[in-house]
N, C-alpha and C. Protein backbone atom coordinates (compact mmCIF):
# COMPACT_ATOMS: atom_id res chain seq x y z
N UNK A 1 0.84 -1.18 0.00
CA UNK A 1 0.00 0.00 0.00
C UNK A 1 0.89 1.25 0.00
N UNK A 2 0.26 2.47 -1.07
CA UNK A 2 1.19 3.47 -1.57
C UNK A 2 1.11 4.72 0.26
N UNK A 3 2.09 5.28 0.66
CA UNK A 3 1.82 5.67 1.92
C UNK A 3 1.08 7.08 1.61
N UNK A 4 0.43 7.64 2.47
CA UNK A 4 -0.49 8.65 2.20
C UNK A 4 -0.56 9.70 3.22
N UNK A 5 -0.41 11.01 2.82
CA UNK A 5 -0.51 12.06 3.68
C UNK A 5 -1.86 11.85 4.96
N UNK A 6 -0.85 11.95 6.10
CA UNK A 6 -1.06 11.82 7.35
C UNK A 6 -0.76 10.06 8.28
N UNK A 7 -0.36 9.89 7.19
CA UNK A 7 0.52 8.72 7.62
C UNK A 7 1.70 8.54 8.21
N UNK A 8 2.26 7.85 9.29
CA UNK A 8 3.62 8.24 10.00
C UNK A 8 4.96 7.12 8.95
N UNK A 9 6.11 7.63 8.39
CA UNK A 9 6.77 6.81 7.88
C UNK A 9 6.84 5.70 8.87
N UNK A 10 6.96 4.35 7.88
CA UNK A 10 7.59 3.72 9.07
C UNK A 10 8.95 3.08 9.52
N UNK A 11 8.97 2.33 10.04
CA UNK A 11 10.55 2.78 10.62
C UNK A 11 11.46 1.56 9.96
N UNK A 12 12.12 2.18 9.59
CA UNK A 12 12.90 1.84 8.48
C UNK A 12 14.81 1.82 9.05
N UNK A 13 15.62 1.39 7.91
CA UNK A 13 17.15 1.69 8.58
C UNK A 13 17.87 2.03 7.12
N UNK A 14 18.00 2.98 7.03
CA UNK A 14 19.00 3.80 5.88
C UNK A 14 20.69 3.72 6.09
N UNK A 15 21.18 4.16 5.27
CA UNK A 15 22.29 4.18 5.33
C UNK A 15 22.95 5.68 4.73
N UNK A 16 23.29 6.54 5.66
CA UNK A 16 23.67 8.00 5.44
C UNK A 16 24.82 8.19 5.45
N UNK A 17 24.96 8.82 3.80
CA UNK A 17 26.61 9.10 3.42
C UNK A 17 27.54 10.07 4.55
N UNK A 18 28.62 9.64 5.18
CA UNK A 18 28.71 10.79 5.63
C UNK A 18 30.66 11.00 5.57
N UNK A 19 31.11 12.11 5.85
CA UNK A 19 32.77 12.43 5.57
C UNK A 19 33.30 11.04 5.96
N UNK A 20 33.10 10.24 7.13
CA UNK A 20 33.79 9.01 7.88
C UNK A 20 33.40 7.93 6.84
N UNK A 21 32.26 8.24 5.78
CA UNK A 21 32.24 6.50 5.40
C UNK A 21 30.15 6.34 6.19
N UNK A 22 29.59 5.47 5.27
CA UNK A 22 28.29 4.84 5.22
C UNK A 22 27.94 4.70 7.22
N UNK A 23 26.97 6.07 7.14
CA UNK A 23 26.72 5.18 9.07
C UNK A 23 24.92 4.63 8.84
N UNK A 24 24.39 3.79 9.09
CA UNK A 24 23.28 3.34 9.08
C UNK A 24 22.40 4.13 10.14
N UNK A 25 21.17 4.45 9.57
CA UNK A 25 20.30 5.42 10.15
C UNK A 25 19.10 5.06 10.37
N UNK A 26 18.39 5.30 11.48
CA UNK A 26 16.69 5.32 11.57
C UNK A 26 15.86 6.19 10.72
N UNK A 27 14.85 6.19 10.57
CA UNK A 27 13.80 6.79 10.24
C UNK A 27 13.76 7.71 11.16
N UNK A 28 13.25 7.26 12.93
CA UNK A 28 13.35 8.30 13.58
C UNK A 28 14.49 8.90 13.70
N UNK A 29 15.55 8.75 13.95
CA UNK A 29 17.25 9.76 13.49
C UNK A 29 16.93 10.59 12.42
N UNK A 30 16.38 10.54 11.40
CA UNK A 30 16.24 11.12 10.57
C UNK A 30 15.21 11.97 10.46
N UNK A 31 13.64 11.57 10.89
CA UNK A 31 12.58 12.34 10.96
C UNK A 31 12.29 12.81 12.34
N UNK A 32 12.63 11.82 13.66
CA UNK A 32 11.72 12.72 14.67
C UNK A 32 12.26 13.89 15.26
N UNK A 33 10.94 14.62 15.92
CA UNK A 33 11.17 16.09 15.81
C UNK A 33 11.39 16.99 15.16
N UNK A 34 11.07 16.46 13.41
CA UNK A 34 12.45 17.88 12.81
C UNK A 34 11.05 17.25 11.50
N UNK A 35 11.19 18.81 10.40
CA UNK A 35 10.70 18.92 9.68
C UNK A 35 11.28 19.18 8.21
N UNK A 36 11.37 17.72 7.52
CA UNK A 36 12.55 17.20 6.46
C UNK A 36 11.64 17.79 5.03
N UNK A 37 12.10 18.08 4.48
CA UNK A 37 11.92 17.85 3.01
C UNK A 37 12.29 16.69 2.26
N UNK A 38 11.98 15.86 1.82
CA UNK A 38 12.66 14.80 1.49
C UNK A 38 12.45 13.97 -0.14
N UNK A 39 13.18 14.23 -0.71
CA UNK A 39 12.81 13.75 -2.30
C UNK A 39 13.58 12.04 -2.18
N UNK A 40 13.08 12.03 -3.35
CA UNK A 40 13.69 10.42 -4.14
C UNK A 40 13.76 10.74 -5.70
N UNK A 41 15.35 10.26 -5.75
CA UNK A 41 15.59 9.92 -6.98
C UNK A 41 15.43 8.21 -7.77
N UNK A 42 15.55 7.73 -8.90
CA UNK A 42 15.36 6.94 -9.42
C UNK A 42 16.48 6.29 -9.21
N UNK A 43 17.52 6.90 -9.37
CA UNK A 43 19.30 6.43 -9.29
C UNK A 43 19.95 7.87 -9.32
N UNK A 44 20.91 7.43 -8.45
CA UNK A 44 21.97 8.81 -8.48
C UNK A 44 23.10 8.94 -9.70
N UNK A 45 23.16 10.40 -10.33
CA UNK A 45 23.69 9.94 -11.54
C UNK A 45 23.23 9.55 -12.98
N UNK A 46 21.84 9.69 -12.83
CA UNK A 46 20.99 9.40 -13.72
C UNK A 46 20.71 11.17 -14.32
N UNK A 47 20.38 10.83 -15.56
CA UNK A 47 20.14 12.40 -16.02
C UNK A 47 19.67 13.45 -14.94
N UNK A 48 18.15 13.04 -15.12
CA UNK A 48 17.21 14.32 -14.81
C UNK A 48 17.48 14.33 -13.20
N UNK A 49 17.85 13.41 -12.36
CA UNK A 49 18.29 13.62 -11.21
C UNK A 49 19.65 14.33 -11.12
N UNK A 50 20.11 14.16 -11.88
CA UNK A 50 21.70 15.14 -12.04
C UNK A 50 21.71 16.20 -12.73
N UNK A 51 20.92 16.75 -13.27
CA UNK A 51 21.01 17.68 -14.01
C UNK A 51 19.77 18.68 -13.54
N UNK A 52 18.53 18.61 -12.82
CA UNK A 52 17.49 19.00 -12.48
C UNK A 52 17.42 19.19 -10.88
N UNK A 53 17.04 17.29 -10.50
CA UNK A 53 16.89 17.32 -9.46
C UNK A 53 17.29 17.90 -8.10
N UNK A 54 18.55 16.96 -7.95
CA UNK A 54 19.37 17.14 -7.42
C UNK A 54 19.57 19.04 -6.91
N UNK A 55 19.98 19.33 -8.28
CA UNK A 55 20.18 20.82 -8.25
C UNK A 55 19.27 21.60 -8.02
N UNK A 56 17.98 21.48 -7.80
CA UNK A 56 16.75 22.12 -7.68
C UNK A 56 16.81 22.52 -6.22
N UNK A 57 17.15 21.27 -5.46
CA UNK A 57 17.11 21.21 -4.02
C UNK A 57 18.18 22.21 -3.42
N UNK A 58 19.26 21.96 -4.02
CA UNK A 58 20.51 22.58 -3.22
C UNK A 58 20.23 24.09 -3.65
N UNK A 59 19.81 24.60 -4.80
CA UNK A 59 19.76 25.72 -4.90
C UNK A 59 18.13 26.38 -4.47
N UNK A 60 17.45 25.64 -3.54
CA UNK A 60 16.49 26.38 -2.54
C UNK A 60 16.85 25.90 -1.52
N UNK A 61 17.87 25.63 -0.78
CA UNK A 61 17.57 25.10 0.54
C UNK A 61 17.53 26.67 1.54
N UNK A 62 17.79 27.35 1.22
CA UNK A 62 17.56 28.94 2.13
C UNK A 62 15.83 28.96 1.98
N UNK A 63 15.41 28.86 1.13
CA UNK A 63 14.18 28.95 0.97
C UNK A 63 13.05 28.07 1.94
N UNK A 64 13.79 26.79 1.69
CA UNK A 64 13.00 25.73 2.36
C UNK A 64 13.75 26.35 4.41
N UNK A 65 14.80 26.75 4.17
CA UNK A 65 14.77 27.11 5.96
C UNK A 65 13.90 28.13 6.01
N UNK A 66 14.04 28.67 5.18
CA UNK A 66 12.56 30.38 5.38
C UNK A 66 11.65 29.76 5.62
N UNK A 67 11.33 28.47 5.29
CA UNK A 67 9.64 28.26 5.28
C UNK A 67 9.36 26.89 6.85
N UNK A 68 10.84 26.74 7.28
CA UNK A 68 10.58 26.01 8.61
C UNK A 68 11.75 24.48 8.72
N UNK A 69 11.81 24.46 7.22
CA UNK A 69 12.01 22.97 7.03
C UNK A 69 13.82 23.03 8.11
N UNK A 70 13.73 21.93 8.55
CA UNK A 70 15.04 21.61 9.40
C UNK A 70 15.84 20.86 8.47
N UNK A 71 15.92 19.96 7.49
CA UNK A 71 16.58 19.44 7.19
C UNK A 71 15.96 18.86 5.51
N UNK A 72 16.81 18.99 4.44
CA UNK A 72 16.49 18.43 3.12
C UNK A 72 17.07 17.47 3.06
N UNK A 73 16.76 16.05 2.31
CA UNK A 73 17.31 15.01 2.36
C UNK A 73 17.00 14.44 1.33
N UNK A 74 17.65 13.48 0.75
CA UNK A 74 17.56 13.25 -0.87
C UNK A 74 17.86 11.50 -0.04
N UNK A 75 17.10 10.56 -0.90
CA UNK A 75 17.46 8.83 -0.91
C UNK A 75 16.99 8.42 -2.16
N UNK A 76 17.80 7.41 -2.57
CA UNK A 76 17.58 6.63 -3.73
C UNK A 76 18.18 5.05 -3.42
N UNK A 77 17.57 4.45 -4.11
CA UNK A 77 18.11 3.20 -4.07
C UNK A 77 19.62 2.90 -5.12
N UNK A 78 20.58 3.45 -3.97
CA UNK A 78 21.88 3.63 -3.94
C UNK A 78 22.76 2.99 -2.58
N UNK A 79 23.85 2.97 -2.68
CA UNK A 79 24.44 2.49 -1.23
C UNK A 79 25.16 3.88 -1.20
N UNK A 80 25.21 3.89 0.26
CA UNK A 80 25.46 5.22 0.53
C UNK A 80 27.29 5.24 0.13
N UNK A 81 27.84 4.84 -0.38
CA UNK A 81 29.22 5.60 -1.02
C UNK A 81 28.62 5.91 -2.61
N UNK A 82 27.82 5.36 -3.37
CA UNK A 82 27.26 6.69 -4.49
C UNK A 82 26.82 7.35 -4.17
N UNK A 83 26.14 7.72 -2.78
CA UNK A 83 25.49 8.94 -2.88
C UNK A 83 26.49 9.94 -2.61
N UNK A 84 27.37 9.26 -1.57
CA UNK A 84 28.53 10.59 -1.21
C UNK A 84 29.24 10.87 -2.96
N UNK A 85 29.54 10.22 -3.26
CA UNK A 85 30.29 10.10 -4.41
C UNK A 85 29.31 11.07 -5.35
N UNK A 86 28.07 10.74 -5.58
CA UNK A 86 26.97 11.60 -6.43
C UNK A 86 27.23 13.18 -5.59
N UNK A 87 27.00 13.12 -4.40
CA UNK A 87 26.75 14.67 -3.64
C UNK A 87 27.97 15.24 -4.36
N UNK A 88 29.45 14.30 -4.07
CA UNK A 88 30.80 15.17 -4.21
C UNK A 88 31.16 15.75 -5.53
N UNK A 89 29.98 15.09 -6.79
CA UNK A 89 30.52 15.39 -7.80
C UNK A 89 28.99 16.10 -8.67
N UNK A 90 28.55 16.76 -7.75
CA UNK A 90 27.81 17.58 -7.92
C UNK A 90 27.98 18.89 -6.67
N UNK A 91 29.48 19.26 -6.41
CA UNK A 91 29.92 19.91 -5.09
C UNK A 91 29.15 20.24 -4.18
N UNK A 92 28.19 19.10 -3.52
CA UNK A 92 27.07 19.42 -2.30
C UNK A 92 27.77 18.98 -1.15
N UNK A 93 27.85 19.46 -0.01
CA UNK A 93 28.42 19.34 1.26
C UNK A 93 27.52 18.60 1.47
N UNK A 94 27.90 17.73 2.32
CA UNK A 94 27.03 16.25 3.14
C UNK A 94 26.22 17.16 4.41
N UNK A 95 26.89 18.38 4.74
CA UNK A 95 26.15 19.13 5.96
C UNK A 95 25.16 19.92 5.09
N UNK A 96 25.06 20.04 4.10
CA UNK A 96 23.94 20.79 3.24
C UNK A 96 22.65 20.34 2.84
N UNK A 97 22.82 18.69 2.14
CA UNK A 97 21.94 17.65 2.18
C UNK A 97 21.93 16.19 2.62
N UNK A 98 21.40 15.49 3.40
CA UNK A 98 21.47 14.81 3.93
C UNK A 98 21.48 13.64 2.58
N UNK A 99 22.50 13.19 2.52
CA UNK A 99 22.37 11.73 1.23
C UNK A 99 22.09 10.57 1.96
N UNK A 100 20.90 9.69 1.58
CA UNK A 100 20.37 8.69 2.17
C UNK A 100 20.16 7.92 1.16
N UNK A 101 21.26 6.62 1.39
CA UNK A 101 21.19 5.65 0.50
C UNK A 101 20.24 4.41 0.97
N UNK A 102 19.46 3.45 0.17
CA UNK A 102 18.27 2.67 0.46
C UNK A 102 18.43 1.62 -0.35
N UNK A 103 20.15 0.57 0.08
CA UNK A 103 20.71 -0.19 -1.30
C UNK A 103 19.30 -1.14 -1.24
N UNK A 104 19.37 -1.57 -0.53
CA UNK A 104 18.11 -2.87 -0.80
C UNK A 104 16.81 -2.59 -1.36
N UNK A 105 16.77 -1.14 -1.16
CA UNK A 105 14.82 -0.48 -1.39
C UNK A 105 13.95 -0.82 -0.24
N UNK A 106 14.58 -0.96 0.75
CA UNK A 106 13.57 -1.72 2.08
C UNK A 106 12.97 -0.06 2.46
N UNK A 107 13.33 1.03 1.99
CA UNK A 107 12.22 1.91 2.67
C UNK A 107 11.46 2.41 1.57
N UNK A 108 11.89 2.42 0.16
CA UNK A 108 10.96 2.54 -0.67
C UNK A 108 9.85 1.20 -0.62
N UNK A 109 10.04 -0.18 -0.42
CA UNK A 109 9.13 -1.14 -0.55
C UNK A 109 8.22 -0.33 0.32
N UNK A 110 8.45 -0.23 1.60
CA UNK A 110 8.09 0.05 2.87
C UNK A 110 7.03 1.14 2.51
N UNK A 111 7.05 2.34 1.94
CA UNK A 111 6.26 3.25 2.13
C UNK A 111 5.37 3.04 0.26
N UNK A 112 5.71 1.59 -0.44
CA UNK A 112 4.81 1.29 -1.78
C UNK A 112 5.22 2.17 -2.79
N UNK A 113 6.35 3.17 -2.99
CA UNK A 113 6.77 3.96 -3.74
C UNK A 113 7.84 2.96 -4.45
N UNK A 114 8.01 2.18 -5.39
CA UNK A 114 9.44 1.35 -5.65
C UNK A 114 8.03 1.25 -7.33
N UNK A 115 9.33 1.39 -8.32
CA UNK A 115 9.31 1.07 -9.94
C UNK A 115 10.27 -0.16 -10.55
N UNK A 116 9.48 -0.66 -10.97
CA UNK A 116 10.20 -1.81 -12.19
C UNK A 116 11.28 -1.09 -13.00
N UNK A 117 12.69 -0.49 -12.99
CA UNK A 117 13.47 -0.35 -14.06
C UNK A 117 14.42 -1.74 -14.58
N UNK A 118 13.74 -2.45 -14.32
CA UNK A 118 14.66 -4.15 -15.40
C UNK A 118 14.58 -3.41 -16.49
N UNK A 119 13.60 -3.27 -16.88
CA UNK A 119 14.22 -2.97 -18.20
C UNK A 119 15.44 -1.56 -18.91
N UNK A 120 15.75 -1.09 -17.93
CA UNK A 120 16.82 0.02 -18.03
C UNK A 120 18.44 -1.37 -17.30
N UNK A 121 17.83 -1.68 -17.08
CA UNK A 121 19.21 -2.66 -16.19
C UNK A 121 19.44 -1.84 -14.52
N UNK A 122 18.46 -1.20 -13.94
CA UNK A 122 18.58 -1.22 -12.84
C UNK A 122 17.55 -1.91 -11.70
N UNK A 123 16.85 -2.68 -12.30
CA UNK A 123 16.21 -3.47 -11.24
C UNK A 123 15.24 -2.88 -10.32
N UNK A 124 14.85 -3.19 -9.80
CA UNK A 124 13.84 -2.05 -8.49
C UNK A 124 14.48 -1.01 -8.10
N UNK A 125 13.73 0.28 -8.32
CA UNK A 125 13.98 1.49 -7.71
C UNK A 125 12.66 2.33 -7.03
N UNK A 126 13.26 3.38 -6.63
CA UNK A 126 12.22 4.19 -6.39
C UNK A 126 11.86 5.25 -7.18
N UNK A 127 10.22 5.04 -7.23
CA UNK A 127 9.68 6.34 -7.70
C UNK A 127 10.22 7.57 -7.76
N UNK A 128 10.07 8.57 -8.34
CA UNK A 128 10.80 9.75 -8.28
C UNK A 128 9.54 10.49 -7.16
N UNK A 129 10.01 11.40 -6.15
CA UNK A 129 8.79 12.03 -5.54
C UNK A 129 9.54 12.82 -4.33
N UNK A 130 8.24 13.65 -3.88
CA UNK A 130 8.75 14.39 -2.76
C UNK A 130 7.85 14.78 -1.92
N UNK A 131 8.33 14.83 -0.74
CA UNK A 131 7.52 14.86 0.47
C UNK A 131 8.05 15.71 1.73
N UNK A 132 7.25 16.33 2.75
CA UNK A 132 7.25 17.54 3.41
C UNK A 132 6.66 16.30 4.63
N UNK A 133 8.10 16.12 5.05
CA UNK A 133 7.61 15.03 6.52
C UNK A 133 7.76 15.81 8.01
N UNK A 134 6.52 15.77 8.97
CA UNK A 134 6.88 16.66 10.42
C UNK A 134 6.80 16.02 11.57
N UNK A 135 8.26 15.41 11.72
CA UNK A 135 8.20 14.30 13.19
C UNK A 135 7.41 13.21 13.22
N UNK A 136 7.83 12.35 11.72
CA UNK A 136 7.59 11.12 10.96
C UNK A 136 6.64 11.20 10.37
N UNK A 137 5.32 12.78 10.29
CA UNK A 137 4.19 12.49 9.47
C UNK A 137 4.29 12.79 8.18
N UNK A 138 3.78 12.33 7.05
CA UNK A 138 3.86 12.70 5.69
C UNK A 138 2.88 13.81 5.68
N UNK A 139 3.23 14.93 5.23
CA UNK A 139 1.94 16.45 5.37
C UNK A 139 1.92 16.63 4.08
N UNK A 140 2.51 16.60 3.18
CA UNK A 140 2.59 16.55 1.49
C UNK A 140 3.33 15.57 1.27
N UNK A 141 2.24 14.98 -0.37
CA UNK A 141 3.33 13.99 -1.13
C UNK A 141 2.81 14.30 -2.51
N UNK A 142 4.43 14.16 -3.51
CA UNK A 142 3.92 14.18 -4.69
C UNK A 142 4.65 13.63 -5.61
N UNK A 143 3.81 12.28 -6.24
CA UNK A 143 4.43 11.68 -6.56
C UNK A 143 4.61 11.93 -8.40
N UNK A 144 6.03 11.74 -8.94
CA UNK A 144 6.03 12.17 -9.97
C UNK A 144 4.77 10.38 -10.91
N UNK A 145 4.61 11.06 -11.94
CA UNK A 145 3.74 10.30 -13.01
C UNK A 145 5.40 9.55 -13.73
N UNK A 146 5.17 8.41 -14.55
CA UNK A 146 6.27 7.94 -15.01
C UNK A 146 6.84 8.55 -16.05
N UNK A 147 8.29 9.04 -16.28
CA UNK A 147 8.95 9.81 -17.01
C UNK A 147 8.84 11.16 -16.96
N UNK A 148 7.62 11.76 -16.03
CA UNK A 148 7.86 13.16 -15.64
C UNK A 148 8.63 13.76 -14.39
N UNK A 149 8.52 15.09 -14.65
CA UNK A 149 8.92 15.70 -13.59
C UNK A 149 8.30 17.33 -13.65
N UNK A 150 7.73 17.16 -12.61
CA UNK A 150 6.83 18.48 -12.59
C UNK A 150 6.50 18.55 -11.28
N UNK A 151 5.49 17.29 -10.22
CA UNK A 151 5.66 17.75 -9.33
C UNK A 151 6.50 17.60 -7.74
N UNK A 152 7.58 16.55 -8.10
CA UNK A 152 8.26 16.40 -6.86
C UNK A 152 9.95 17.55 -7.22
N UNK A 153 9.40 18.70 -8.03
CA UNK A 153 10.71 19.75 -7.77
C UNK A 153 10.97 20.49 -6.41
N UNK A 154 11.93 20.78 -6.25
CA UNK A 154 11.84 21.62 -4.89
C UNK A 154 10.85 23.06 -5.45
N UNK A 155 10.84 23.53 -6.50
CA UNK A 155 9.86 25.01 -6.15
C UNK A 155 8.52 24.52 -6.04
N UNK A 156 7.68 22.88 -6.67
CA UNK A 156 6.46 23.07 -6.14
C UNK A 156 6.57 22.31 -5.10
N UNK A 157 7.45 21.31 -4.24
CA UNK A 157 6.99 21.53 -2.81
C UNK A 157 7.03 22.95 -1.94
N UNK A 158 8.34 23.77 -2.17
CA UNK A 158 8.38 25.15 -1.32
C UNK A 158 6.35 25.94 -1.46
N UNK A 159 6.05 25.51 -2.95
CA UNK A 159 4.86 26.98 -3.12
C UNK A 159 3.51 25.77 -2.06
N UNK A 160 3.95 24.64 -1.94
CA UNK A 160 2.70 23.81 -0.63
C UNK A 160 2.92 24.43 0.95
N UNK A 161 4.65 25.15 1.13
CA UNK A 161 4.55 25.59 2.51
C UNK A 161 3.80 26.45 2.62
């Protein structure tokens, strides 16, 4: 079942890129108390996530603190040394966005957001989408349609705050 605004994520264990090397993370480490912005890419390194996505975020994150958010965070079904590796070569500081790798997809299964790419040769991934989570609740979600991108950018989650 696809998860749905006012629903609490559930608790899950990530793996967050960080300067030391991959530290494995909660859901709550990550969401409680604090009010995340949080997208998904398809794969890190992939066009429109590297060339759009990605960059959409880092260049509002002043915006998203104007509007409350504590923390932006990007996961894909990646292990967290591509994501550091993706952040570093797209010059994003790991203290800027939180890179959350999800090698297995156990939190995309988890919240029903995960796509068939076999036929690209990457196997299960996640949906592309974005969500406005407040101390594990989902308060906006939007999930992109397949091959678009329109509404999980950072300017139309910022115009939902």
């Amino acid at each position: 079942m696809t998860i749905q605004i006012g629903d609490r994520l559930p608790a899950t264990t990530l793996s967050q890129a960080t300067a030391e090397g991959p530290r494995p993370v909660t859901t709550d480490d990550v969401f409680k108390g604090k009010t995340v912005a949080l997208f998904a890419v398809p794969g890190a390194f992939t066009p429109t996530c590297s060339a759009r996505h990605l960059p959409g975020f880092v260049e509002n994150l002043s915006a998203f603190a104007d509007k409350g958010v504590d923390t932006v965070a990007c996961v894909s079904v990646n292990d967290a040394f591509v994501m550091k590796a993706w952040a570093e070569s797209q010059s994003i500081g790991l203290d800027e966005i939180v890179m959350l790798g999800d090698g297995n997809g156990d939190f995309a299964r988890a919240i029903g957001l995960t796509m068939d790419a076999k036929g690209f040769g990457m196997g299960e991934r996640s949906q592309r989408y974005a969500m406005l989570v407040k101390d594990g609740v989902v308060t906006q979600l939007n999930v992109e349609q397949p091959g678009e991108f329109k509404v999980s950018t950072a300017e139309y989650l910022i115009a939902q705050l």
